[in-house]
N, C-alpha and C. Protein backbone atom coordinates (compact mmCIF):
# COMPACT_ATOMS: atom_id res chain seq x y z
N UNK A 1 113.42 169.96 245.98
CA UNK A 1 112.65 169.47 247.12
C UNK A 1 112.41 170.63 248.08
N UNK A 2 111.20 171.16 248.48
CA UNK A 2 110.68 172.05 249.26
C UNK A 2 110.64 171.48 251.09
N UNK A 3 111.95 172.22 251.43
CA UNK A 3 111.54 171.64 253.05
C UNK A 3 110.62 172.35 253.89
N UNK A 4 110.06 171.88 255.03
CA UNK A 4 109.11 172.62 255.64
C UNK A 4 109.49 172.31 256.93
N UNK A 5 109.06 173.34 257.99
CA UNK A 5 109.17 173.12 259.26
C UNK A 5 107.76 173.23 259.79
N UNK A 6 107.51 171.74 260.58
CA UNK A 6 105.70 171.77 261.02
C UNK A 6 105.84 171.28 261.66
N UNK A 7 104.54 171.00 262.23
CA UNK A 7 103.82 169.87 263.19
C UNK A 7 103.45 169.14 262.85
N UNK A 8 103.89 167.79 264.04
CA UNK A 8 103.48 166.26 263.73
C UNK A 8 102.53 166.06 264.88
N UNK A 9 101.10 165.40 264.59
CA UNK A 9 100.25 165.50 265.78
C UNK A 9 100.09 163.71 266.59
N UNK A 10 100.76 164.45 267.53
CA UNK A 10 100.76 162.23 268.21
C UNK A 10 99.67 162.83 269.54
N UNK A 11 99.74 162.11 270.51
CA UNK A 11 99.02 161.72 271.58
C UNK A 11 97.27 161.19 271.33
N UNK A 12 96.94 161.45 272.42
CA UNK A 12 95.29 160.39 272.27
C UNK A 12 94.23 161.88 271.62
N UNK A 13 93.02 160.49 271.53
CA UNK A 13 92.47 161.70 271.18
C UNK A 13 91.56 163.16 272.03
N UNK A 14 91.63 164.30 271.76
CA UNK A 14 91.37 165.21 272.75
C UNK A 14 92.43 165.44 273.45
N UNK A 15 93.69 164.90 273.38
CA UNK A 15 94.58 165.17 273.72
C UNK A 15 96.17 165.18 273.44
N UNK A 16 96.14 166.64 272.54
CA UNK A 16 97.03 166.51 271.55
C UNK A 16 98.11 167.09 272.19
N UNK A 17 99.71 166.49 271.37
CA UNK A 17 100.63 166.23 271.65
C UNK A 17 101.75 166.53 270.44
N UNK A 18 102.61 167.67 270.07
CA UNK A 18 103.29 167.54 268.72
C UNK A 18 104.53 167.94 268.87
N UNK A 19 105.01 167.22 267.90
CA UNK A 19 106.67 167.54 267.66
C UNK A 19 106.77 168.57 266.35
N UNK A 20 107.65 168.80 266.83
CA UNK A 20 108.18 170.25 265.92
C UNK A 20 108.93 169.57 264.56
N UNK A 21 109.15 168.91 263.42
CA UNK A 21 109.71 168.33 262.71
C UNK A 21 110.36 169.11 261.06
N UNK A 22 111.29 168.81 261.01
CA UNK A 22 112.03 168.99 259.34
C UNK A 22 111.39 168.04 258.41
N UNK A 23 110.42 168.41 257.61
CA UNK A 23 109.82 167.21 256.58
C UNK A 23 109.90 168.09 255.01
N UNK A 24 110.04 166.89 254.52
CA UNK A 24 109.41 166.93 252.58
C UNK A 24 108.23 167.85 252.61
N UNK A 25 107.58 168.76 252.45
CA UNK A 25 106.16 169.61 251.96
C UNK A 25 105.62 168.71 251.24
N UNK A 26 106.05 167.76 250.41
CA UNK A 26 105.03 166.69 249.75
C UNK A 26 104.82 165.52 250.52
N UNK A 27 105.30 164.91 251.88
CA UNK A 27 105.07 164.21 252.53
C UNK A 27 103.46 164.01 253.56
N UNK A 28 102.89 163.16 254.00
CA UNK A 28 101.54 163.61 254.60
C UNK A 28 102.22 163.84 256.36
N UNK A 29 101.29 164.92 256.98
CA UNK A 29 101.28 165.74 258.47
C UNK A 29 101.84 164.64 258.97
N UNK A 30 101.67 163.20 259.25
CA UNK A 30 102.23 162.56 260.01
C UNK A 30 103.27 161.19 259.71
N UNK A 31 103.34 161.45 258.34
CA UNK A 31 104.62 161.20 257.40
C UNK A 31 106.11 161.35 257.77
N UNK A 32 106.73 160.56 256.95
CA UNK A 32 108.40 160.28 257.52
C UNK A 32 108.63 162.03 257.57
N UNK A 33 109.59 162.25 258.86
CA UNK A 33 110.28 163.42 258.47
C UNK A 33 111.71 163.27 258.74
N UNK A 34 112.51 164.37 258.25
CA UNK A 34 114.03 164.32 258.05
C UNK A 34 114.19 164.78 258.88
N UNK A 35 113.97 165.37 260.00
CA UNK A 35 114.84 165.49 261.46
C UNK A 35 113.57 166.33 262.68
N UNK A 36 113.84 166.08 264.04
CA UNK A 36 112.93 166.38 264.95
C UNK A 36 113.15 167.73 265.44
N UNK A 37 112.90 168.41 265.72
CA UNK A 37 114.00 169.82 266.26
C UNK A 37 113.00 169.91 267.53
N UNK A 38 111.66 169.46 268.22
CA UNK A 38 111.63 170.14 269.29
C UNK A 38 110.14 169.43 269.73
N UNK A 39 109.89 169.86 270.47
CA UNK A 39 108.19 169.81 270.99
C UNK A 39 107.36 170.45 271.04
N UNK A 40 106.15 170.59 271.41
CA UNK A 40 105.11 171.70 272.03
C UNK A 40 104.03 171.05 272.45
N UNK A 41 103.33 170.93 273.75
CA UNK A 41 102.48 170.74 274.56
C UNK A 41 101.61 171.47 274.94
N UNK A 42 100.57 171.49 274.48
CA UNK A 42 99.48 172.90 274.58
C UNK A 42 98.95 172.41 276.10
N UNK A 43 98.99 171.07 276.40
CA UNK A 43 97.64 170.52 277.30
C UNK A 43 98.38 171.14 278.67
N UNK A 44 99.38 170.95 278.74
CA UNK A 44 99.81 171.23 280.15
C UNK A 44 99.64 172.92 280.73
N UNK A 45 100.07 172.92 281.77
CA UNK A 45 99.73 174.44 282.69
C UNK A 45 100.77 174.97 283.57
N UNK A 46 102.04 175.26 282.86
CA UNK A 46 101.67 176.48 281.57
C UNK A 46 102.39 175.64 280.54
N UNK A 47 102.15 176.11 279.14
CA UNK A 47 102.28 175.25 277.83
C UNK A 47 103.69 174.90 277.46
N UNK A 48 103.95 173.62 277.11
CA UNK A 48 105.38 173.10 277.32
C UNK A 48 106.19 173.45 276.06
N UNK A 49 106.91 174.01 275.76
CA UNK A 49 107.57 173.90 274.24
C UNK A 49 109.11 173.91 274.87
N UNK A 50 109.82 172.94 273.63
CA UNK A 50 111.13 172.84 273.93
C UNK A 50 111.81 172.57 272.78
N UNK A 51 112.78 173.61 272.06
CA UNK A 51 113.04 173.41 270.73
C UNK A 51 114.72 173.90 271.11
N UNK A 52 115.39 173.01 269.64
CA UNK A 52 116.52 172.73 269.79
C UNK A 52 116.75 174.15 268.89
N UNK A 53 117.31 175.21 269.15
CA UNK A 53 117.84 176.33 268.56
C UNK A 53 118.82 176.21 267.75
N UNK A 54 120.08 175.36 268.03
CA UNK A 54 120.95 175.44 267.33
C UNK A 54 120.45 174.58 265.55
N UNK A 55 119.84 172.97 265.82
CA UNK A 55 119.19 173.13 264.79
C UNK A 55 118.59 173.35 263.88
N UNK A 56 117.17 174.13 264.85
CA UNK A 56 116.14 175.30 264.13
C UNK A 56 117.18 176.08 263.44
N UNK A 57 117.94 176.85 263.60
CA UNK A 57 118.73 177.73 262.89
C UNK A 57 119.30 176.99 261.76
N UNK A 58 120.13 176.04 261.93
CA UNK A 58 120.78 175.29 260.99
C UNK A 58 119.51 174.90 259.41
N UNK A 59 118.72 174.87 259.93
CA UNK A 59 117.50 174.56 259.27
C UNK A 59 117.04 175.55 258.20
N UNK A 60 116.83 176.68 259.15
CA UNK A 60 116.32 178.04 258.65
C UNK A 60 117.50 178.47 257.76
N UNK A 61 118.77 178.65 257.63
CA UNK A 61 119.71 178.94 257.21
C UNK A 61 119.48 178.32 255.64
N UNK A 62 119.38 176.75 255.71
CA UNK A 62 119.43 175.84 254.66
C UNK A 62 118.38 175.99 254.19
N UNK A 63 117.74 177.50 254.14
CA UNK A 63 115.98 177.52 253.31
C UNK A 63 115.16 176.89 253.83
N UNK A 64 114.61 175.96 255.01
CA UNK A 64 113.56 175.80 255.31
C UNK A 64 112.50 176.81 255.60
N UNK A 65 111.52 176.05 255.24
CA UNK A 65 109.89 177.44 255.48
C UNK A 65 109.17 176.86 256.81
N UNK A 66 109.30 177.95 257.72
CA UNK A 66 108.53 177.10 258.83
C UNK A 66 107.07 177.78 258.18
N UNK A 67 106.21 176.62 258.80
CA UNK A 67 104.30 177.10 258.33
C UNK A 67 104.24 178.09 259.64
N UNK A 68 103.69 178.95 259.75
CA UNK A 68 102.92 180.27 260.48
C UNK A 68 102.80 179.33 261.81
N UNK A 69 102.00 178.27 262.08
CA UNK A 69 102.08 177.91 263.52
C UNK A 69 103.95 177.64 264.22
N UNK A 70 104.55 177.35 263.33
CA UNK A 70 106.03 176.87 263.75
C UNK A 70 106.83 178.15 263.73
N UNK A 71 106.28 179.00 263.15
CA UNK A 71 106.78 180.04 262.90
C UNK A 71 106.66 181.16 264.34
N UNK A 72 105.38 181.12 264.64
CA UNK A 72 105.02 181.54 266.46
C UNK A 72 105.37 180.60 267.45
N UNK A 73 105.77 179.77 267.16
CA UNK A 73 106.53 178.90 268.53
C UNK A 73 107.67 179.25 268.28
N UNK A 74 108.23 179.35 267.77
CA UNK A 74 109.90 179.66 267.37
C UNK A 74 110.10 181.15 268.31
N UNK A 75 109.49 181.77 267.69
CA UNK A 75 109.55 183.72 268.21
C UNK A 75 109.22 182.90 269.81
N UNK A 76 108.11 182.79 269.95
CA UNK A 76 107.88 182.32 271.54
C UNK A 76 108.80 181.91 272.12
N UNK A 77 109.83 180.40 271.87
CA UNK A 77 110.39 180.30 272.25
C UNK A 77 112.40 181.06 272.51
N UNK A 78 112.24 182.18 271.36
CA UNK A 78 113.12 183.34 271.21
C UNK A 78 113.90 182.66 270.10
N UNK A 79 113.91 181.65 269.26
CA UNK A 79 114.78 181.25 268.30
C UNK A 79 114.89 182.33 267.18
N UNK A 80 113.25 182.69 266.83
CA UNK A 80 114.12 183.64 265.41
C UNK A 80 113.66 185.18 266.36
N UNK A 81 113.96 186.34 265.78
CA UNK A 81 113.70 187.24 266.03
C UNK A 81 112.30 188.33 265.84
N UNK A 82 111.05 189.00 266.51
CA UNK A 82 110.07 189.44 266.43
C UNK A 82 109.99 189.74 264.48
């Protein structure tokens, strides 16, 4: 089983809203996932992200692949390293 670390896209429309999530890679974008690790809020001023580090790590450790967008919120928010 291939885990992935992505985005889940909730709020209205034009006004998007996502959680940072641990899912199946064969599951669909807004499909069950196996654990939440964080947020990110583009809409607000200045942009909201709030991710659980100790998880994210726990995650990354256990082979998860974050996708390239989860992958720049992470560094942003200082979890993995440049």
């Amino acid at each position: 089983m291939a885990v992935k670390m992505r985005l889940k896209r909730l709020g209205a429309k034009k006004a998007p809203f996502y959680r940072i999530v641990v899912a199946d890679s064969r599951v669909s974008r807004n499909g069950k996932s196996i654990d939440e690790i964080g947020y990110y809020d583009p809409t607000k001023e200045p942009v909201e992200l709030k991710v659980n580090a100790e998880a994210a790590n726990k995650w990354l450790a256990n082979g998860a692949q974050p996708s390239d967008t989860v992958k720049a919120l992470l560094k942003k928010a200082g979890v993995i390293a440049e």
